[in-house]
N, C-alpha and C. Protein backbone atom coordinates (compact mmCIF):
# COMPACT_ATOMS: atom_id res chain seq x y z
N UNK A 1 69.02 -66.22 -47.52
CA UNK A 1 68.32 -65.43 -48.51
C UNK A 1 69.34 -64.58 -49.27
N UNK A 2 69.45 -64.82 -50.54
CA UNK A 2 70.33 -63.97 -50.86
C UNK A 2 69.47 -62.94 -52.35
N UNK A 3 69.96 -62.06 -52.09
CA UNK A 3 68.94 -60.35 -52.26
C UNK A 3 69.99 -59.80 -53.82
N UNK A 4 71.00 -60.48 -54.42
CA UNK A 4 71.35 -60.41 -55.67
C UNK A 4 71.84 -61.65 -56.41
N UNK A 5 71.97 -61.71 -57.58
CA UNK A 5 72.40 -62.61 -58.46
C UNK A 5 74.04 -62.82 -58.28
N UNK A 6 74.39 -64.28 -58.96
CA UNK A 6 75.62 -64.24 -58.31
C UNK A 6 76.09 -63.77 -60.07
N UNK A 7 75.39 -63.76 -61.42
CA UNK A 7 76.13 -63.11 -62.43
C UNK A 7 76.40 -61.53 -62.86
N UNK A 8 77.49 -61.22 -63.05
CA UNK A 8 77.56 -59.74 -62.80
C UNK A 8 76.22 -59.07 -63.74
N UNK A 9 75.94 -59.48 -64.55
CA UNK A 9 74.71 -58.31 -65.89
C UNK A 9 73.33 -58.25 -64.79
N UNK A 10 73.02 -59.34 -64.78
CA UNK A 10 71.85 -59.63 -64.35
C UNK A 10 72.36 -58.86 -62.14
N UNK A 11 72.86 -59.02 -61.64
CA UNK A 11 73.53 -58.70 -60.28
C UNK A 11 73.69 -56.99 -60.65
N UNK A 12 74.54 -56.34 -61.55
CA UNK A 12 74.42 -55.05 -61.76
C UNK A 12 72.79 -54.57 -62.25
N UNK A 13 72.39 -55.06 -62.80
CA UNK A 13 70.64 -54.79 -62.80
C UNK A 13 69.72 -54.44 -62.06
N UNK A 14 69.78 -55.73 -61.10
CA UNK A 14 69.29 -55.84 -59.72
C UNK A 14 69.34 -54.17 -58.98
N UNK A 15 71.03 -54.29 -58.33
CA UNK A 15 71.74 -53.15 -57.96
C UNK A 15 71.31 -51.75 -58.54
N UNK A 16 71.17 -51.80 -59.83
CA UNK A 16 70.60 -50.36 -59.90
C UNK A 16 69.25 -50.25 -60.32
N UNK A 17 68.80 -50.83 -60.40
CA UNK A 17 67.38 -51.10 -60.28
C UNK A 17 67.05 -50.32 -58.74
N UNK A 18 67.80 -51.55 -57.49
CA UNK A 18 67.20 -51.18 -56.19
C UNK A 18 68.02 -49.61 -55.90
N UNK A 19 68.75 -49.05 -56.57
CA UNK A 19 69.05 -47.58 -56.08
C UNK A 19 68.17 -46.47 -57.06
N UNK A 20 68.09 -47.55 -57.99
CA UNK A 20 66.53 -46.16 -58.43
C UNK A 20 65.28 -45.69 -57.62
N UNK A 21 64.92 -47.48 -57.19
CA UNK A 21 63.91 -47.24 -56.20
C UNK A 21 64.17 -46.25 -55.43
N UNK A 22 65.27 -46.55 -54.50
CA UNK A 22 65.31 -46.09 -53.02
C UNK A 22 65.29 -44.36 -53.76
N UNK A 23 65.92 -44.19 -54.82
CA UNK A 23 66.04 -42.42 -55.28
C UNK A 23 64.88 -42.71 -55.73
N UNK A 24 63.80 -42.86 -56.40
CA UNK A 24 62.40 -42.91 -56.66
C UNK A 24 61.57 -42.72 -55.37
N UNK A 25 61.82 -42.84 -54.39
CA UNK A 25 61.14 -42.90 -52.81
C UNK A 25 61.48 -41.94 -52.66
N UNK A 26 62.86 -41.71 -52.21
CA UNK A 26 63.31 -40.28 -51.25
C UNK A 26 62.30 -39.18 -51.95
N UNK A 27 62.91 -39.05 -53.28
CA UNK A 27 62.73 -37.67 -53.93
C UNK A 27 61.20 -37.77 -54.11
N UNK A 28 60.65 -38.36 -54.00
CA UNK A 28 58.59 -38.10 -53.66
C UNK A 28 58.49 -38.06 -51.98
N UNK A 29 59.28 -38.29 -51.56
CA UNK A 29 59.01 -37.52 -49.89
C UNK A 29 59.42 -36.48 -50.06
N UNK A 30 60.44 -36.22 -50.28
CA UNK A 30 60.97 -34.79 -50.55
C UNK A 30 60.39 -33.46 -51.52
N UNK A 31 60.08 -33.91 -52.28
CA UNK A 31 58.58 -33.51 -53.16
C UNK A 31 57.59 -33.32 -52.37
N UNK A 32 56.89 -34.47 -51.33
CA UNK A 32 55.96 -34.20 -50.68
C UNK A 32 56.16 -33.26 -49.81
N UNK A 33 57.09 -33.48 -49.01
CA UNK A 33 57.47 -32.50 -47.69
C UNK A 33 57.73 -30.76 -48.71
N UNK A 34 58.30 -30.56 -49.62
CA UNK A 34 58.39 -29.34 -50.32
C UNK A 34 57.11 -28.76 -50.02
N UNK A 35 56.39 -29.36 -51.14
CA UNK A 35 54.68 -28.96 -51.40
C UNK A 35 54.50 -29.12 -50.25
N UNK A 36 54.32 -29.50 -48.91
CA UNK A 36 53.79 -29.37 -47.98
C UNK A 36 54.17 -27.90 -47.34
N UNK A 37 54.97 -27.86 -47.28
CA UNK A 37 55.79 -26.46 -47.01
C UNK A 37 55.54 -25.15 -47.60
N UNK A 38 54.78 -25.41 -49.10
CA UNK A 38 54.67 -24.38 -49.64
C UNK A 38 52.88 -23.93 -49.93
N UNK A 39 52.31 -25.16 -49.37
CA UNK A 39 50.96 -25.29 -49.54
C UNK A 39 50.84 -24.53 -48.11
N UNK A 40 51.76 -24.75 -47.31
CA UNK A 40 51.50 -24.20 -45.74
C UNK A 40 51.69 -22.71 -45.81
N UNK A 41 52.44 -21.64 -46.40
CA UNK A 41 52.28 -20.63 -46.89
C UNK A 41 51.59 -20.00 -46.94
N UNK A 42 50.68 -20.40 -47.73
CA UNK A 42 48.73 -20.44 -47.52
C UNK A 42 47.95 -19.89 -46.83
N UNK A 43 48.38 -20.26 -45.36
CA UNK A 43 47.74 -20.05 -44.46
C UNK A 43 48.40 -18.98 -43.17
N UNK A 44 49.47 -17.88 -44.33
CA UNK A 44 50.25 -16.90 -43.84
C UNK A 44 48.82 -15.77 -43.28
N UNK A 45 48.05 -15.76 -44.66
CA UNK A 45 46.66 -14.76 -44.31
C UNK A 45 45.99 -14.78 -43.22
N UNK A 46 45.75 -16.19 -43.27
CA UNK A 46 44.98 -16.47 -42.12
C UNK A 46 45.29 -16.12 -40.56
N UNK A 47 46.82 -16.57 -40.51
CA UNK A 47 47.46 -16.24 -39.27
C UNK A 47 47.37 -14.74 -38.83
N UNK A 48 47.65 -13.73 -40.36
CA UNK A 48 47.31 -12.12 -39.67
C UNK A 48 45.63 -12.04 -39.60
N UNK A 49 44.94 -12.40 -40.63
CA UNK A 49 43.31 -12.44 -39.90
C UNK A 49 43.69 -12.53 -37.95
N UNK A 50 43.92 -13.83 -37.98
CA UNK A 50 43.59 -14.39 -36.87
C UNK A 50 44.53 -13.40 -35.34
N UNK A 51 45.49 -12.90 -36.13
CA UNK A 51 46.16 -11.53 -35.08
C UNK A 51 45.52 -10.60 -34.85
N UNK A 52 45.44 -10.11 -35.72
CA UNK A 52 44.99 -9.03 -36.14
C UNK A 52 43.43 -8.84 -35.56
N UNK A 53 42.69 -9.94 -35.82
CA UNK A 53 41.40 -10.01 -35.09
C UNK A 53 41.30 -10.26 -33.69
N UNK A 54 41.88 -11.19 -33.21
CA UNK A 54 42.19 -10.91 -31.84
C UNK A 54 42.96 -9.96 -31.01
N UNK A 55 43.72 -9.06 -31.54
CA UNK A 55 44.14 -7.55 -31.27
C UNK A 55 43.22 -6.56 -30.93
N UNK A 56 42.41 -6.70 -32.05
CA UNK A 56 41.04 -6.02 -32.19
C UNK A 56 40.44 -6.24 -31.46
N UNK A 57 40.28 -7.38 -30.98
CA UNK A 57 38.81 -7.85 -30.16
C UNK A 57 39.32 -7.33 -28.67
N UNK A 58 40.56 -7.49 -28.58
CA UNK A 58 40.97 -7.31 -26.81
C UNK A 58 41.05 -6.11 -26.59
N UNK A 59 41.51 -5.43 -27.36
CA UNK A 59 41.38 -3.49 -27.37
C UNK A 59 39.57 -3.11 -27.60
N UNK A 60 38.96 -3.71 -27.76
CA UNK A 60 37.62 -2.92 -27.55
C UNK A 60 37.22 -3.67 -26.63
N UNK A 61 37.20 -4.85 -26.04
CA UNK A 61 36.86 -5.06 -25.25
C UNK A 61 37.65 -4.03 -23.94
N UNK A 62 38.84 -4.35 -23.90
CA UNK A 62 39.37 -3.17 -22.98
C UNK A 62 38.59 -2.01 -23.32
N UNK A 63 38.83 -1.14 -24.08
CA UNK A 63 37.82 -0.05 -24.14
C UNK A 63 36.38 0.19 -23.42
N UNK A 64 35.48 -1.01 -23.97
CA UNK A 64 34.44 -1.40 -23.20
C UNK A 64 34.31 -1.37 -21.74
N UNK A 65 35.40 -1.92 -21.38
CA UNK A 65 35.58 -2.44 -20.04
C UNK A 65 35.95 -0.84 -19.04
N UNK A 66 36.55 -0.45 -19.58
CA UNK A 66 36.78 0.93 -19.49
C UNK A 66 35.76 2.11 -19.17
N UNK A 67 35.02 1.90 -19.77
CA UNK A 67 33.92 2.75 -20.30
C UNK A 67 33.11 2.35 -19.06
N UNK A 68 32.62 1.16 -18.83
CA UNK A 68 32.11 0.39 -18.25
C UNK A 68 32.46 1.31 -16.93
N UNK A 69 33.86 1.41 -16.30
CA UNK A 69 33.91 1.57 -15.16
C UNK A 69 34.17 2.84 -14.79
N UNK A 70 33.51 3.76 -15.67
CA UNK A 70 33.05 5.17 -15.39
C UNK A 70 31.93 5.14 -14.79
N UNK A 71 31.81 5.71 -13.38
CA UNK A 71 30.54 6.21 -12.96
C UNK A 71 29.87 6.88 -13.72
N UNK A 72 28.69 6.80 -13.38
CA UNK A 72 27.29 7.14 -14.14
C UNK A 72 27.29 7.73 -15.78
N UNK A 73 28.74 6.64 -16.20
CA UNK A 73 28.39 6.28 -17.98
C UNK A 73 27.39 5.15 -18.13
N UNK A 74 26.29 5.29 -19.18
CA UNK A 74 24.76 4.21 -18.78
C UNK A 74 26.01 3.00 -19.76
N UNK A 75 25.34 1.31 -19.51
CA UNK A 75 26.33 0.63 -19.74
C UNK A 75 25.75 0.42 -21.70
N UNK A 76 25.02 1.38 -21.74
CA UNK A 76 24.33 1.29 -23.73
C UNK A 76 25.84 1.87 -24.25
N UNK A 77 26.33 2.70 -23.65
CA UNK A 77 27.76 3.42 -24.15
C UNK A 77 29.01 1.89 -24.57
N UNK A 78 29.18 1.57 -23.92
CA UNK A 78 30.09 0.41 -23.88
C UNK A 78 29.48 -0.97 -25.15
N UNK A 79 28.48 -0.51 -24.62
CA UNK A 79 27.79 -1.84 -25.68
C UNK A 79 28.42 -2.17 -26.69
N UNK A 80 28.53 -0.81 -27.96
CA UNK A 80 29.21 -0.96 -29.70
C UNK A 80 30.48 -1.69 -29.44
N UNK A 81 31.18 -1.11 -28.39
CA UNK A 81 32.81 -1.65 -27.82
C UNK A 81 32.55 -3.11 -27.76
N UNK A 82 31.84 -3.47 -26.92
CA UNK A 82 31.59 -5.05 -26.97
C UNK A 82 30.79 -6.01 -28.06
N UNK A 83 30.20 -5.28 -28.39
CA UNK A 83 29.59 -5.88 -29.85
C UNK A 83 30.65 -6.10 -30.92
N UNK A 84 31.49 -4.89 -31.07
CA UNK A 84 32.37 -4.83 -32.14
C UNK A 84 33.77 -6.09 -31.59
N UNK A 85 34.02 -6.07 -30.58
CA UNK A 85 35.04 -7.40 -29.80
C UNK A 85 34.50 -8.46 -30.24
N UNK A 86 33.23 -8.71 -30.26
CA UNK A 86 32.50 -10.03 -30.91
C UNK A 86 32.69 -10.16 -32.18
N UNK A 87 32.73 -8.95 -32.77
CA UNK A 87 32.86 -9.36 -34.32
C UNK A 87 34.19 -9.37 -34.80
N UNK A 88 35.49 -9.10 -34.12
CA UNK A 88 36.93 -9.00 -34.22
C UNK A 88 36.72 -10.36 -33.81
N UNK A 89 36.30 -11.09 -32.61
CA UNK A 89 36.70 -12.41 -32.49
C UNK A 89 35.93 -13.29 -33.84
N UNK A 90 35.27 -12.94 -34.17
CA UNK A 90 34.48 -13.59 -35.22
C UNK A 90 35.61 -13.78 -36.64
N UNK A 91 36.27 -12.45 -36.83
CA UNK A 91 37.02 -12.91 -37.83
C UNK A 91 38.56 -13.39 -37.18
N UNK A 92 38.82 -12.96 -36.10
CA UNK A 92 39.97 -14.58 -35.55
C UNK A 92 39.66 -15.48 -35.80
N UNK A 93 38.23 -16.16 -35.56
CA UNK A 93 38.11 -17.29 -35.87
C UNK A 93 38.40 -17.94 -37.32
N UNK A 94 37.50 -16.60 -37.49
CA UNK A 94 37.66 -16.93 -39.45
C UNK A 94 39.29 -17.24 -40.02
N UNK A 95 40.26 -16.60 -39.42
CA UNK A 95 41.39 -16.97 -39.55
C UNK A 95 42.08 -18.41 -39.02
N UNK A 96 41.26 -18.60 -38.17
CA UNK A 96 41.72 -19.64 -37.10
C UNK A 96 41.62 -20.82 -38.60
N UNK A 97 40.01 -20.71 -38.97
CA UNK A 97 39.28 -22.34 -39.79
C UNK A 97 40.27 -22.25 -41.10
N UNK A 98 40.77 -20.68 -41.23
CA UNK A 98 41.45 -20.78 -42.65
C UNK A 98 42.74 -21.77 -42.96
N UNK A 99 43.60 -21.29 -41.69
CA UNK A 99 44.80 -21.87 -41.09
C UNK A 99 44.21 -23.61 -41.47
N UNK A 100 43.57 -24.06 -40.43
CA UNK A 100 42.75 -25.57 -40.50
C UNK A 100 43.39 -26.20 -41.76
N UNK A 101 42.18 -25.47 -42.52
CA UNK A 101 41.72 -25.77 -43.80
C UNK A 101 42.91 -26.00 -44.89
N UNK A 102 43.74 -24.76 -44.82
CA UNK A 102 45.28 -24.98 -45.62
C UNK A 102 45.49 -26.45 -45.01
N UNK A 103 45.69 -26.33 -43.12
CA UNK A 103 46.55 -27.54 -42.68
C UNK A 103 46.32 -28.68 -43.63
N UNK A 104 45.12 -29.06 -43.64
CA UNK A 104 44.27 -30.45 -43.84
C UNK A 104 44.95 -30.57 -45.19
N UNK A 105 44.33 -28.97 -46.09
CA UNK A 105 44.98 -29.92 -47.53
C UNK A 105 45.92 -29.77 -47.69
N UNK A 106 47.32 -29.14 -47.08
CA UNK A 106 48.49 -29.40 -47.03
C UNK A 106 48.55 -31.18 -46.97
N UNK A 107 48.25 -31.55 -46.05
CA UNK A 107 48.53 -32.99 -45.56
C UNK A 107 47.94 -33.86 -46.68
N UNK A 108 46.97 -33.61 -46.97
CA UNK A 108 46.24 -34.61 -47.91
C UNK A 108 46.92 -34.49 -49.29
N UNK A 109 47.23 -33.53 -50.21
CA UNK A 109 47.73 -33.20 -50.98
C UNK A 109 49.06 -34.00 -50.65
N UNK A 110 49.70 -33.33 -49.97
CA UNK A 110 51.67 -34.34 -50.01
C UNK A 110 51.44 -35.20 -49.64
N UNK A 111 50.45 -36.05 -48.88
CA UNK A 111 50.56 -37.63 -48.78
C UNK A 111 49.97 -38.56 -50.17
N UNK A 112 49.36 -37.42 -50.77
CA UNK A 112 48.74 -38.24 -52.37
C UNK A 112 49.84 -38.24 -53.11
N UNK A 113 50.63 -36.87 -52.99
CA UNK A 113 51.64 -36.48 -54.17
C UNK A 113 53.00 -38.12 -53.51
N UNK A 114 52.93 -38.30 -52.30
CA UNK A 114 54.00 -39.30 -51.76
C UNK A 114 53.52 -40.69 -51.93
N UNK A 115 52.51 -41.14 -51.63
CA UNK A 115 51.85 -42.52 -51.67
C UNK A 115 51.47 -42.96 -52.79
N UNK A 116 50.69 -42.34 -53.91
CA UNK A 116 50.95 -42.90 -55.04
C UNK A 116 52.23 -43.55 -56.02
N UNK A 117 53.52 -42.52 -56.12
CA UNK A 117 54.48 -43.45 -56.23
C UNK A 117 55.15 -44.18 -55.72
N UNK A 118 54.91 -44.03 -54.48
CA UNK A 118 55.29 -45.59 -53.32
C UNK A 118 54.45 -46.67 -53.47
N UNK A 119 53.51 -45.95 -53.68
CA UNK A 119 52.21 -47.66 -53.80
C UNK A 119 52.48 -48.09 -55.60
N UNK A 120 53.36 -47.21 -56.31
CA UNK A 120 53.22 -48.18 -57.82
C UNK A 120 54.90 -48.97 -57.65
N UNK A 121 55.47 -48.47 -56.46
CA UNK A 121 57.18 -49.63 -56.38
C UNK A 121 56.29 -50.70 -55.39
N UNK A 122 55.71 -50.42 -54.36
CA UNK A 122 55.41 -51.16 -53.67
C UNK A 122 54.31 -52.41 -54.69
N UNK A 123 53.68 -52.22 -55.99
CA UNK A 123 52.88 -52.75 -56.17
C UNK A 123 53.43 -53.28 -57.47
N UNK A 124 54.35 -52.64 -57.77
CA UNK A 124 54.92 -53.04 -59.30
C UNK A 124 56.32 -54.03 -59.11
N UNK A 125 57.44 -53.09 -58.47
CA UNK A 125 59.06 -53.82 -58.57
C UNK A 125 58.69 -54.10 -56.75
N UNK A 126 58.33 -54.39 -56.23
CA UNK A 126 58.56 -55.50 -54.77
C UNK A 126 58.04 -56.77 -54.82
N UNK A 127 56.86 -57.04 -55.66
CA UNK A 127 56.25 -58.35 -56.18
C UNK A 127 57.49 -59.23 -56.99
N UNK A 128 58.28 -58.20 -57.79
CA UNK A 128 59.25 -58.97 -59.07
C UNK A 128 60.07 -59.19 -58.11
N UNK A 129 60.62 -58.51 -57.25
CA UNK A 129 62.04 -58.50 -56.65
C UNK A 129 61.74 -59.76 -55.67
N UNK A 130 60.54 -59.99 -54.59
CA UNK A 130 60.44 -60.91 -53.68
C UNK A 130 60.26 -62.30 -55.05
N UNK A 131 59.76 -62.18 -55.69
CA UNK A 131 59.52 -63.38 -56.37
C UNK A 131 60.97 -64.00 -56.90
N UNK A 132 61.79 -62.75 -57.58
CA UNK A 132 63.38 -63.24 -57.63
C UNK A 132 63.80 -64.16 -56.65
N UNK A 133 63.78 -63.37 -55.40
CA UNK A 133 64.27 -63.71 -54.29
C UNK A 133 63.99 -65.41 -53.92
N UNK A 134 62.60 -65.71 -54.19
CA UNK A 134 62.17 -66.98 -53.59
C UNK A 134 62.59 -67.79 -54.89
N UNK A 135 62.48 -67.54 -56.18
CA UNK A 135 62.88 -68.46 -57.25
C UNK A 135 64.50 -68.69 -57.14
N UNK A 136 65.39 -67.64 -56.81
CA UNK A 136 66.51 -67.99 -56.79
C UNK A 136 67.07 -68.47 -55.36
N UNK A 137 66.24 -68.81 -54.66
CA UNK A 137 66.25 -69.67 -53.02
C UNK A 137 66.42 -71.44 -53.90
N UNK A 138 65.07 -71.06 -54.19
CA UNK A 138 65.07 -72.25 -54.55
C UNK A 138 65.75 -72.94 -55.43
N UNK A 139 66.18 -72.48 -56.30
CA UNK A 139 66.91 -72.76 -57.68
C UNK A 139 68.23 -73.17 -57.19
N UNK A 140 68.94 -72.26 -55.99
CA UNK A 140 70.35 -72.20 -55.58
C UNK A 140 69.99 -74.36 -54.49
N UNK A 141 68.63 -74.19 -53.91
CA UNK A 141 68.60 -75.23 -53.24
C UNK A 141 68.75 -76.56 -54.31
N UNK A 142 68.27 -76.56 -55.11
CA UNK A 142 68.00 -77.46 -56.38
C UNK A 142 69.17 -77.86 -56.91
N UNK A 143 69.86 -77.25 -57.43
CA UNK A 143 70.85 -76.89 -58.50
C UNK A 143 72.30 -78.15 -57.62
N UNK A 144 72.40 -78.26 -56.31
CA UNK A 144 73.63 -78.97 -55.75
C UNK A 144 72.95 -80.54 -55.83
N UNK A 145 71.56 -81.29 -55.78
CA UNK A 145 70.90 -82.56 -56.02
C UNK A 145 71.24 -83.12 -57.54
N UNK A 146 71.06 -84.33 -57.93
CA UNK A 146 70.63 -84.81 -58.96
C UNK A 146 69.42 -84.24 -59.21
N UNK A 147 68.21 -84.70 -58.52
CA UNK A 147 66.90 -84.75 -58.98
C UNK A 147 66.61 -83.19 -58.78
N UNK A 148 67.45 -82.48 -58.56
CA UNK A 148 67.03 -81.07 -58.70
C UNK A 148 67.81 -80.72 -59.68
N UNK A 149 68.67 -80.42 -60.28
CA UNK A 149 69.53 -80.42 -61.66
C UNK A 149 68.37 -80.99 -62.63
N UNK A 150 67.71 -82.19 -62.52
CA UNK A 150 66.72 -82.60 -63.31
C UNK A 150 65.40 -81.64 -63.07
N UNK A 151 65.36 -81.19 -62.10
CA UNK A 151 64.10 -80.46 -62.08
C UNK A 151 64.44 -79.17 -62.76
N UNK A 152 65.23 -78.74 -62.59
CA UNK A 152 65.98 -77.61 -63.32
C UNK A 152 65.75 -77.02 -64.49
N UNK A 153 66.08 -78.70 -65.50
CA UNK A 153 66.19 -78.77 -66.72
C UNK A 153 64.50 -78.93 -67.47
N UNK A 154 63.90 -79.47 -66.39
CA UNK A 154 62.41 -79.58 -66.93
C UNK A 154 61.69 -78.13 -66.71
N UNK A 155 61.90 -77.46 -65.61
CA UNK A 155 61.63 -75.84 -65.65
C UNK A 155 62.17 -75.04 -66.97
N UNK A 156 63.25 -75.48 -67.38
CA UNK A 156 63.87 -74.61 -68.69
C UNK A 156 63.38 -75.73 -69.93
N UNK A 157 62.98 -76.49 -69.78
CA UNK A 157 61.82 -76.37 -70.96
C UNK A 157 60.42 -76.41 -71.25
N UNK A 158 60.17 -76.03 -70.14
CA UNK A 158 58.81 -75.24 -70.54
C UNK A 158 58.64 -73.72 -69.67
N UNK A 159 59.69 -72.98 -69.39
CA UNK A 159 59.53 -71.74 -69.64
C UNK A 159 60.60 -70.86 -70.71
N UNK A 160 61.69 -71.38 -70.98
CA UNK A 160 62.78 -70.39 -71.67
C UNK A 160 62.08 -70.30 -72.90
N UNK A 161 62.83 -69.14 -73.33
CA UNK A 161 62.40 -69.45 -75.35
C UNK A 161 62.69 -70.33 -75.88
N UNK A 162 62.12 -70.50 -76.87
CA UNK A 162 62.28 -71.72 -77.87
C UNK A 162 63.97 -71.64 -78.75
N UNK A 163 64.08 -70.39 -78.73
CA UNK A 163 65.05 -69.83 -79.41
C UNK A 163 66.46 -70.18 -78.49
N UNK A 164 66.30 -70.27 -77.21
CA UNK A 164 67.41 -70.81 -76.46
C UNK A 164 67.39 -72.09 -76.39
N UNK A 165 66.17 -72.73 -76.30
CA UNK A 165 66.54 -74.22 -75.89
C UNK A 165 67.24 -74.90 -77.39
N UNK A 166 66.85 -74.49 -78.56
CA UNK A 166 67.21 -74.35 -79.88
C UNK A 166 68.75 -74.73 -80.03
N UNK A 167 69.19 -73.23 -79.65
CA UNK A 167 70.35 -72.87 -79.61
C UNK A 167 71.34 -74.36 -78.91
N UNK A 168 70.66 -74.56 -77.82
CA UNK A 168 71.60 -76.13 -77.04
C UNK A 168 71.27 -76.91 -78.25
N UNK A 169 70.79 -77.43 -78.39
CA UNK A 169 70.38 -78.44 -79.42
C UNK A 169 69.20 -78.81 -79.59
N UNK A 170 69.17 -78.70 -81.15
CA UNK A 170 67.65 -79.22 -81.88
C UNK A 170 67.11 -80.50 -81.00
N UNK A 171 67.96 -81.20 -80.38
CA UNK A 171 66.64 -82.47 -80.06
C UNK A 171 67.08 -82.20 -78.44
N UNK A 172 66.89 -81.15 -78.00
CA UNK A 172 66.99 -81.28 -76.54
C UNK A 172 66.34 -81.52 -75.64
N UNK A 173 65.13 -81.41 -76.30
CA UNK A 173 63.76 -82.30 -75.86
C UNK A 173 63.95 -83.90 -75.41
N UNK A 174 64.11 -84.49 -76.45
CA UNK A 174 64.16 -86.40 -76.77
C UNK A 174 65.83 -85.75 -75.53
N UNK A 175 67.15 -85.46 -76.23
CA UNK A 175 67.66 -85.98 -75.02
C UNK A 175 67.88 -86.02 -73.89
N UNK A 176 66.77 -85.15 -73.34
CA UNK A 176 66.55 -84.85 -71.51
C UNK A 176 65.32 -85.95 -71.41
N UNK A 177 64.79 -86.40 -72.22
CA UNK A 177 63.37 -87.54 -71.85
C UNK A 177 64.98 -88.80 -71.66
N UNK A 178 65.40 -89.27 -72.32
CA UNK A 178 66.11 -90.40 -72.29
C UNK A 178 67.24 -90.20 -71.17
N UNK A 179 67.10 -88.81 -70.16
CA UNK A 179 68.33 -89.00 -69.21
C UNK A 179 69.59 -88.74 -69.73
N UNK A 180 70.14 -87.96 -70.78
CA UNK A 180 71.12 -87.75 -71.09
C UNK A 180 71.84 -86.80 -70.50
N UNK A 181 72.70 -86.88 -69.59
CA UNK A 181 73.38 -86.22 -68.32
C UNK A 181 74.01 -84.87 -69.24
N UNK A 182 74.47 -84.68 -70.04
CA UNK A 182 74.97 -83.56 -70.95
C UNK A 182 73.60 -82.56 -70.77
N UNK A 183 72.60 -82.93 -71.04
CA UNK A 183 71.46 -82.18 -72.09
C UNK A 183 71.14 -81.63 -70.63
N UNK A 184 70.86 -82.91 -69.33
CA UNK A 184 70.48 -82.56 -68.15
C UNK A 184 70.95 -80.71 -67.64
N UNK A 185 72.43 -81.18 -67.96
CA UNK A 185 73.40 -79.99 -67.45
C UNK A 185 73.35 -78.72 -68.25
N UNK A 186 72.99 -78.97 -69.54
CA UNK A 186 72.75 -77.98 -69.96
C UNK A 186 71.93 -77.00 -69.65
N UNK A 187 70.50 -77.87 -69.77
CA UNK A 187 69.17 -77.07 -69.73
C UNK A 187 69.00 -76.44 -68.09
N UNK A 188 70.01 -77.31 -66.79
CA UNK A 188 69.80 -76.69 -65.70
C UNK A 188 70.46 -75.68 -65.40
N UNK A 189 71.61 -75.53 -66.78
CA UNK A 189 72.05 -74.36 -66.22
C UNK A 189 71.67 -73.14 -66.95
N UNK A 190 71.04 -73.36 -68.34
CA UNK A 190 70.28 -72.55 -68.69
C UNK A 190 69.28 -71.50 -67.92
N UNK A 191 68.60 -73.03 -67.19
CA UNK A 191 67.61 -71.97 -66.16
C UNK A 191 68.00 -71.12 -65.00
N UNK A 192 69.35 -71.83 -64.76
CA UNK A 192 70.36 -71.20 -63.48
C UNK A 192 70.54 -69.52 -64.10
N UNK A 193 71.14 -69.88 -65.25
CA UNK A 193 71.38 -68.56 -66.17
C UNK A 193 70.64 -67.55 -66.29
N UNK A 194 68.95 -68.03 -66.28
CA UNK A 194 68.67 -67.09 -66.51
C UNK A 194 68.12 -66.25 -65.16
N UNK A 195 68.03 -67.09 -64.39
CA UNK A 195 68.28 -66.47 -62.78
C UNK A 195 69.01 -65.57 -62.43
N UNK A 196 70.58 -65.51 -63.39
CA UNK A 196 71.37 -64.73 -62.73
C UNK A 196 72.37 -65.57 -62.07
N UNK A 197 72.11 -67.12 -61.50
CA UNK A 197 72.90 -67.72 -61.14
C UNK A 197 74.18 -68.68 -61.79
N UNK A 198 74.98 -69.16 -61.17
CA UNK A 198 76.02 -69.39 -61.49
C UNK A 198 75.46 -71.76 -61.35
């Protein structure tokens, strides 16, 4: 399998083509992972909610508890102490779902901001590049036969421009029908050519 052209224009193409990609990839992970980082920020509030409320909640409950273990204090005294611990844990929590909530769309957010331009290389230049790959398998297999040199030449005329096959000669048509070993060589290497190959 060979993964470049053996002509330098078309081989330097290739080559920086595939280092755009790979810098087209990194730098949208790196993008993603940023924004992930900064979307996580976010959920700085939440974390003091969520201190801060559970601070709260354990100091009145201590208090409570306290209170509690005074002789003949009635236990209605302690009660607000423990009621109010319920509602300090109430907003920990609230801090807790906030935290969550950043997490989630942290994640969802940088995997959209990352996967969309991976899925347009993956869907756009990996189709062209594997298809290179298998046309110039084959072409390189072809190209050392007779009857592949002839197959060659019949691929380059009915896909090249008109304007190239032209260029070889006006009747290059009639002299690849009659087997003319010149015209053969031409047109197969035309198509070799435009492969990139040699």
């Amino acid at each position: 399998m060979k993964l470049y052209a053996d002509r330098a224009p078309t081989a330097l193409r290739q080559l920086l083509t595939d280092i755009f990609v790979v810098v087209w990839v990194v730098a949208w992970i790196k993008l993603g992972m940023k924004l992930f980082d900064l979307i996580q920020k976010l959920a700085v509030p939440g974390q003091k909610l969520e201190s801060a409320g559970q601070g709260l909640a354990d100091n009145l409950k201590a208090a409570g508890d306290k209170i509690n273990g005074i002789p003949g204090v009635p236990d209605s005294v302690a009660a607000p102490f423990n009621n109010a611990a319920g509602a300090a844990r109430s907003l920990a929590n609230a801090g807790q779902e906030q935290q969550d909530v950043v997490n989630n769309l942290a994640w969802i957010i940088s995997l959209i901001l990352v996967v969309v331009p991976v899925l347009l290389v993956v869907l756009l230049w990996l189709p062209l590049r594997i298809r290179w790959i298998r046309r110039s398998g084959q072409a390189r297999r072809l190209r050392n036969a007779t009857a592949g040199r002839d197959l060659l030449a019949l691929r380059a005329l009915t896909t090249q421009p008109l304007g190239k096959l032209v260029k070889l000669d006006p009747e290059i048509a009639s002299l690849w029908r009659r087997g003319d070993p010149e015209a053969v060589e031409q047109l197969a290497g035309l198509q070799l050519k435009s492969l990139g190959l040699r």
